[in-house]
Protein backbone atom coordinates (compact mmCIF):
# COMPACT_ATOMS: atom_id res chain seq x y z
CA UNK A 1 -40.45 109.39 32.44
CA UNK A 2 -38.44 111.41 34.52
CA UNK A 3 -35.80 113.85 33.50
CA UNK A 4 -32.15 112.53 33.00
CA UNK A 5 -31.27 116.54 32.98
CA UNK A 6 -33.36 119.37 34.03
CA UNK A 7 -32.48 122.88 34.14
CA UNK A 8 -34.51 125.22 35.90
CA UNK A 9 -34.09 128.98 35.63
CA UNK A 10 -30.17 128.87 35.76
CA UNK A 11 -28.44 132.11 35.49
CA UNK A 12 -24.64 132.24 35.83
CA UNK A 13 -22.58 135.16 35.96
CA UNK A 14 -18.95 135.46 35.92
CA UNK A 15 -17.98 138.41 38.08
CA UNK A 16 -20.32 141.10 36.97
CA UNK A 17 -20.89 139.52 33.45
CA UNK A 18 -24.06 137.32 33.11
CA UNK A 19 -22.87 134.44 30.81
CA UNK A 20 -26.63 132.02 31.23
CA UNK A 21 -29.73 133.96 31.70
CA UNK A 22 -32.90 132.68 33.19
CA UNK A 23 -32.08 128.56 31.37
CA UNK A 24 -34.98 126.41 31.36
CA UNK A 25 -34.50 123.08 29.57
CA UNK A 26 -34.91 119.34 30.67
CA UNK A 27 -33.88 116.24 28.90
CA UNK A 28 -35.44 112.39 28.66
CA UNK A 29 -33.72 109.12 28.25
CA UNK A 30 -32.78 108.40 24.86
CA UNK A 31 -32.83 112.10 23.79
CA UNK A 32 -30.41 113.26 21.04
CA UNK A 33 -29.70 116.55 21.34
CA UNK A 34 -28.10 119.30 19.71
CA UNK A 35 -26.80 122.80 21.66
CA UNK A 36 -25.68 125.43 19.08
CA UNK A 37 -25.32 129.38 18.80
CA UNK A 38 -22.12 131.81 18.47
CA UNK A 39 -19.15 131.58 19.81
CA UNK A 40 -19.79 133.45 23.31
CA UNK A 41 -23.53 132.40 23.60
CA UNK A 42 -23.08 130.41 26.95
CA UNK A 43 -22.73 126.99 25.62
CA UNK A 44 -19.52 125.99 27.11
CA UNK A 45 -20.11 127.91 30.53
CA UNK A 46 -23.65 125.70 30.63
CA UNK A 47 -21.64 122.35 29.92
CA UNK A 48 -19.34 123.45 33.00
CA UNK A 49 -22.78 123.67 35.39
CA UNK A 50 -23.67 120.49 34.15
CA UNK A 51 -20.27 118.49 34.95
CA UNK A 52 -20.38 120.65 38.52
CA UNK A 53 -17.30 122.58 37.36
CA UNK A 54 -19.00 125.48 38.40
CA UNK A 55 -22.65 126.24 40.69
CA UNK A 56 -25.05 128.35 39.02
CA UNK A 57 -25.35 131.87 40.31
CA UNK A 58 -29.43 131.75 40.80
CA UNK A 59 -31.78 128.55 39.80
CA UNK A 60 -31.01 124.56 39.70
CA UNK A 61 -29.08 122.15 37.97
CA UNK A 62 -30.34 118.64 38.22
CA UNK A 63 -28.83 115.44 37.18
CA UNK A 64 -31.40 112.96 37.92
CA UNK A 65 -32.23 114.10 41.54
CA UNK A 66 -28.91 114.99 41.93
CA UNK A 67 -28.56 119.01 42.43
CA UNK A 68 -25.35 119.91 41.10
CA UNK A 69 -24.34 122.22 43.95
CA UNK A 70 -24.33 119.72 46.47
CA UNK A 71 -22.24 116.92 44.40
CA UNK A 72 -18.60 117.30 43.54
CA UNK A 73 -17.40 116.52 39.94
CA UNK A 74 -16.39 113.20 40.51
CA UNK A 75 -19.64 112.26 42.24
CA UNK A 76 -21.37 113.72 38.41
CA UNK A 77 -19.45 111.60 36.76
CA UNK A 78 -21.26 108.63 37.92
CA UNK A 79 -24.18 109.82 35.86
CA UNK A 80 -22.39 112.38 33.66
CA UNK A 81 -19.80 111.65 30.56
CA UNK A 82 -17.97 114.93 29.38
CA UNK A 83 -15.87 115.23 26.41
CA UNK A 84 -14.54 118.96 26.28
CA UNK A 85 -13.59 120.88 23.47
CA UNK A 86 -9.95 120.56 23.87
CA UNK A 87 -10.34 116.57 24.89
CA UNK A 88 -5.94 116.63 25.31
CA UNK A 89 -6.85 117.53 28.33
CA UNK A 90 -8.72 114.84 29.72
CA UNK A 91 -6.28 112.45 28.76
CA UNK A 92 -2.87 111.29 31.20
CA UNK A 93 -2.37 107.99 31.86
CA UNK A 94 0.61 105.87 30.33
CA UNK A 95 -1.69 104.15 27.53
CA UNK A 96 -4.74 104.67 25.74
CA UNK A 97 -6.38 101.60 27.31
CA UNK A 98 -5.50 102.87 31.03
CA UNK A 99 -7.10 106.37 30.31
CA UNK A 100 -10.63 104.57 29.08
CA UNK A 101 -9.95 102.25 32.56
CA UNK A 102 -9.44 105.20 34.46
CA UNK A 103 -12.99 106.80 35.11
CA UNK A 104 -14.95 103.30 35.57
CA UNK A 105 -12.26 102.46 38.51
CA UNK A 106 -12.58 105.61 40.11
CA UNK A 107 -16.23 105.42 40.64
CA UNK A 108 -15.74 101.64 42.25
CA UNK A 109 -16.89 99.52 38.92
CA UNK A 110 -15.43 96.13 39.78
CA UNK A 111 -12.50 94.92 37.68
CA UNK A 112 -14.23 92.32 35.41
CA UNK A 113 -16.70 95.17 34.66
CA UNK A 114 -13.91 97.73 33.49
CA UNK A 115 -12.38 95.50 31.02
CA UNK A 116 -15.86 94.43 29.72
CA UNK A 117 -16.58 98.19 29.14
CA UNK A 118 -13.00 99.64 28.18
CA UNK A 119 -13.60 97.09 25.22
CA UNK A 120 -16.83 98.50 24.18
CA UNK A 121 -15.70 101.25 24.25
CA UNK A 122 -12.54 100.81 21.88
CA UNK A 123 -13.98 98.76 19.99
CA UNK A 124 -16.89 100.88 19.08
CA UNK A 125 -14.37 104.03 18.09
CA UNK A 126 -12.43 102.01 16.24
CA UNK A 127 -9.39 102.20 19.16
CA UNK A 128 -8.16 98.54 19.72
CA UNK A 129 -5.02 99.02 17.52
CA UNK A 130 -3.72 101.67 19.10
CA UNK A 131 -4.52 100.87 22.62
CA UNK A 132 -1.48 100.17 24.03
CA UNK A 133 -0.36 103.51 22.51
CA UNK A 134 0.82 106.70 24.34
CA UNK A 135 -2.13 109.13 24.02
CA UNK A 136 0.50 111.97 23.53
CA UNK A 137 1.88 109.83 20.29
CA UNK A 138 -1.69 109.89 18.95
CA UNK A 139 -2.74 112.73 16.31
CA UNK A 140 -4.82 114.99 17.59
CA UNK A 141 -8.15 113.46 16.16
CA UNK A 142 -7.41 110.01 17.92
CA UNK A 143 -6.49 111.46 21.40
CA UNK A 144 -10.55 113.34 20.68
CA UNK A 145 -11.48 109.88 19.99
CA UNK A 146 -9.29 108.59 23.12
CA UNK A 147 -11.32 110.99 25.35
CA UNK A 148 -14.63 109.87 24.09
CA UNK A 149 -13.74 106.47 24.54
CA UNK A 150 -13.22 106.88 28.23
CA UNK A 151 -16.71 109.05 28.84
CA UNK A 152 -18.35 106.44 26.88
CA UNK A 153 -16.89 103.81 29.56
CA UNK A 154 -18.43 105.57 31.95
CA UNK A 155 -21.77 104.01 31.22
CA UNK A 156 -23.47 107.60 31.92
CA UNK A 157 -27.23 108.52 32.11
CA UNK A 158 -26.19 111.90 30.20
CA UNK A 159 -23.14 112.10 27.17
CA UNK A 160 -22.23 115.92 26.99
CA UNK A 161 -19.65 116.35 24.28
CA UNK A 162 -18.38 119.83 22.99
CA UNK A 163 -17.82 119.80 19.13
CA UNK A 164 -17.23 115.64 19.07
CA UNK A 165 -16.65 115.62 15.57
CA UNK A 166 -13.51 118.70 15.22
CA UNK A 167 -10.77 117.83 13.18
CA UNK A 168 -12.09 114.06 12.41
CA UNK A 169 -12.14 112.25 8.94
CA UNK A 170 -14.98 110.72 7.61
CA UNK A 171 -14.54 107.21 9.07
CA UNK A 172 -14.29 108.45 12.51
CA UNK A 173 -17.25 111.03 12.27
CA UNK A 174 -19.12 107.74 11.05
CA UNK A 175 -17.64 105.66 14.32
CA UNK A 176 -18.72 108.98 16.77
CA UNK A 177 -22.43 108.87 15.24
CA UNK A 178 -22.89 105.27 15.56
CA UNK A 179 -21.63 105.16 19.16
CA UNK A 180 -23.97 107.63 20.12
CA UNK A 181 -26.67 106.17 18.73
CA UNK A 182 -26.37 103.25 19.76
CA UNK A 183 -25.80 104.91 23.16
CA UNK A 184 -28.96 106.76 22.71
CA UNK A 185 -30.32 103.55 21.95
CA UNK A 186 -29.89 102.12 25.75
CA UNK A 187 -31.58 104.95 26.95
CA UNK A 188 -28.52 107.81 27.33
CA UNK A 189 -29.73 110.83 26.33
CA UNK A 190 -26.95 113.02 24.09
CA UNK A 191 -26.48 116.85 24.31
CA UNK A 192 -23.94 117.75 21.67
CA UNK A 193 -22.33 121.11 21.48
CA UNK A 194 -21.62 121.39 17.46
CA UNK A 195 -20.95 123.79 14.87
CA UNK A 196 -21.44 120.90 12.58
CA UNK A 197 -25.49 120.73 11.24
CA UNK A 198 -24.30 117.85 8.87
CA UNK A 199 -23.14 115.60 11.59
CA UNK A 200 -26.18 117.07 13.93
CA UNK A 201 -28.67 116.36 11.42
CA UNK A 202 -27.55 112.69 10.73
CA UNK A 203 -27.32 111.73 14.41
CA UNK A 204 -29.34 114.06 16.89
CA UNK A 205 -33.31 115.23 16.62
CA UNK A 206 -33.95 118.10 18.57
CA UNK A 207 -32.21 121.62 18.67
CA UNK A 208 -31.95 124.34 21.33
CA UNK A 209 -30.62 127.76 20.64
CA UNK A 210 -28.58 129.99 22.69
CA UNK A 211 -28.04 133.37 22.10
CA UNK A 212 -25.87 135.67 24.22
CA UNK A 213 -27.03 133.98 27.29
CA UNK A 214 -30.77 132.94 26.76
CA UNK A 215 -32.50 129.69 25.36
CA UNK A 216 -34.22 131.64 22.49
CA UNK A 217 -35.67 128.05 20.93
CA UNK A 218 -35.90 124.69 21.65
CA UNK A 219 -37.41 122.79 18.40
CA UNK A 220 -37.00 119.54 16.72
CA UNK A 221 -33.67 120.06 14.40
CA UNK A 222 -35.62 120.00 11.42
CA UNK A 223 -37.77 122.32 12.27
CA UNK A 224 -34.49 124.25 13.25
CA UNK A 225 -32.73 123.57 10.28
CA UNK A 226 -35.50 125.16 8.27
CA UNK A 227 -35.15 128.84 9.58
CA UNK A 228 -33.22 129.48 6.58
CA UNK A 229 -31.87 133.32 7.13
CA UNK A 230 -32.56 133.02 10.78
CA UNK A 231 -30.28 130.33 11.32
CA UNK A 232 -27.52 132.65 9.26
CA UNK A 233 -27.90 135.03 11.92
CA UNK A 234 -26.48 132.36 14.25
CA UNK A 235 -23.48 132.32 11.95
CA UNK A 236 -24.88 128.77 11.35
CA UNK A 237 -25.68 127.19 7.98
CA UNK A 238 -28.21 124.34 7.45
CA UNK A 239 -26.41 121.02 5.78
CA UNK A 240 -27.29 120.32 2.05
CA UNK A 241 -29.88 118.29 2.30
CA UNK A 242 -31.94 120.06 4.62
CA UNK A 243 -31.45 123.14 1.93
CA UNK A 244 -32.71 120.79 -0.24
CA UNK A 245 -35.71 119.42 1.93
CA UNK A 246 -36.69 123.11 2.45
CA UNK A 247 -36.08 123.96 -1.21
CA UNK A 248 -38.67 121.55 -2.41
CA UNK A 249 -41.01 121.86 0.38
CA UNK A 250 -40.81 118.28 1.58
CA UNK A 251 -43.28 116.87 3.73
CA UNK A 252 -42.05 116.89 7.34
CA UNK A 253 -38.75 118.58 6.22
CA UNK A 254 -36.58 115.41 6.41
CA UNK A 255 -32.98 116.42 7.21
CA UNK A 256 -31.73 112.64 6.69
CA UNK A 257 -30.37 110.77 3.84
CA UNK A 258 -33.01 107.89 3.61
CA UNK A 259 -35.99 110.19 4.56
CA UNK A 260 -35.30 112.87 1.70
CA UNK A 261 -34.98 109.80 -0.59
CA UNK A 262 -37.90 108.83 0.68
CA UNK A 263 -40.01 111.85 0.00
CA UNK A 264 -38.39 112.39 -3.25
CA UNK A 265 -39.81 108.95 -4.14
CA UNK A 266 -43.16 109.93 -2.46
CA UNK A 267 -43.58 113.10 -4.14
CA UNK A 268 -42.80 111.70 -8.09
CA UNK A 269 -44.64 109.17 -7.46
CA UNK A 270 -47.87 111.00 -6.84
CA UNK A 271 -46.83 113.25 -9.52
CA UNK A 272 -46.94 110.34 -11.84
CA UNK A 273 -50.16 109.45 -11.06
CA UNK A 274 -51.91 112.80 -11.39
């Protein structure tokens, strides 16, 4: 299966300051991936090479068989839905419903087509009541949810969102992580920049690390979340129930609801027998 993403040996430098070092990393279909590591690692500066808001200063950026420096931005977009940290951004049209319209008419989807996917999209983030809404009248949290709506109607290959979950409530971090599963479903694959292990460890499976500049691992998220003091040195902490997992030396390390019940059942049950 060939790669959705694939990075190959990217190094970018602003001015005489390397921000990405020598990045190696490739993504399938369907993969649900999380990108985490301090502020300052290279995260954000890597989600810019991947939208073609920047060209990398040595190596490749692929998107499909796309190379990045030879497409604009709104050529990537075609295969490529971004949701940046600071979504307000991305959002300017008159009503929330136009703004999710916008990007599927720019890249020529025909008109029957746009509706059909500007109401998945809403409807999937919870949206429809306030669609004929200003964005700018929205709370914060809904004009995030606004922005994601719109990438999402994009119909991507590749979702790259940068903390997706910031400043939501519980009902709409629940809306974000079914929509991108059911995304990853249909064969997008995710890559999720997030502070937040909870919400990665209930939605995505595999983690990569970056650390001032460098991929220094690229593991399934359990195995991730098990590093204990080594993730603490990434000013990260692993969610409760992969503490838990870990404390009790599951089997597997499950990081998810159902599979530490699971265990749990698993392992007092065999401890009822013997």
């Amino acid at each position: 299966m060939s790669a959705v993403l694939d990075l190959r040996a990217v190094t970018f430098a602003y001015g005489g300051r390397t921000a990405l070092d020598d990045v190696s990393l490739a993504l399938r279909p369907g993969e649900r991936v999380a990108l985490v590591g301090h502020n300052g690692a290279g995260k954000s500066t890597l989600m810019r090479l991947i939208t073609g808001l920047l060209k990398p200063s040595a190596g490749s950026v692929l998107v499909g068989d796309w190379d990045t420096r030879e497409r604009r931005p709104e050529e990537l977009a075609t295969r490529v839905g971004s949701v940046f940290q600071h979504a307000d951004q991305q959002l300017f049209a008159r009503t929330v419903r136009e703004d999710v319209a916008f990007g599927p008419r720019a890249i020529g989807v025909a008109a029957g087509e746009v509706a059909a996917r500007v109401a998945r999209a809403l409807g999937a983030l919870g949206l429809d009541a306030v669609s004929e809404e200003h964005p700018y009248d929205l709370p914060p949290p809904w004009r995030k949810l606004a922005a994601f709506a719109g990438a999402l109607a994009l119909e991507p290959t590749l979702l790259v969102l940068d903390e997706p979950t910031a400043g939501l409530d519980r009902l709409a971090r629940r809306r974000v992580a079914a929509a991108l599963t059911e995304r990853a479903a249909q064969g997008t694959a995710l890559l999720v920049i997030t502070h937040d292990l909870d919400f990665a460890a209930a939605t995505l499976d595999r983690g990569l690390v970056l650390d001032h500049g460098r991929l220094v691992r690229d593991a399934a998220l359990a195995e991730l979340l098990a590093l204990g003091e080594g993730l603490e040195t990434l000013g990260l902490a692993a969610p409760p129930l992969s503490r838990l997992s870990t404390a009790l030396a599951l089997p597997g390390h499950p990081i998810r609801a159902q599979e530490v019940a699971s265990a749990l059942a698993s392992v007092a049950a065999r401890n009822r027998v013997s």
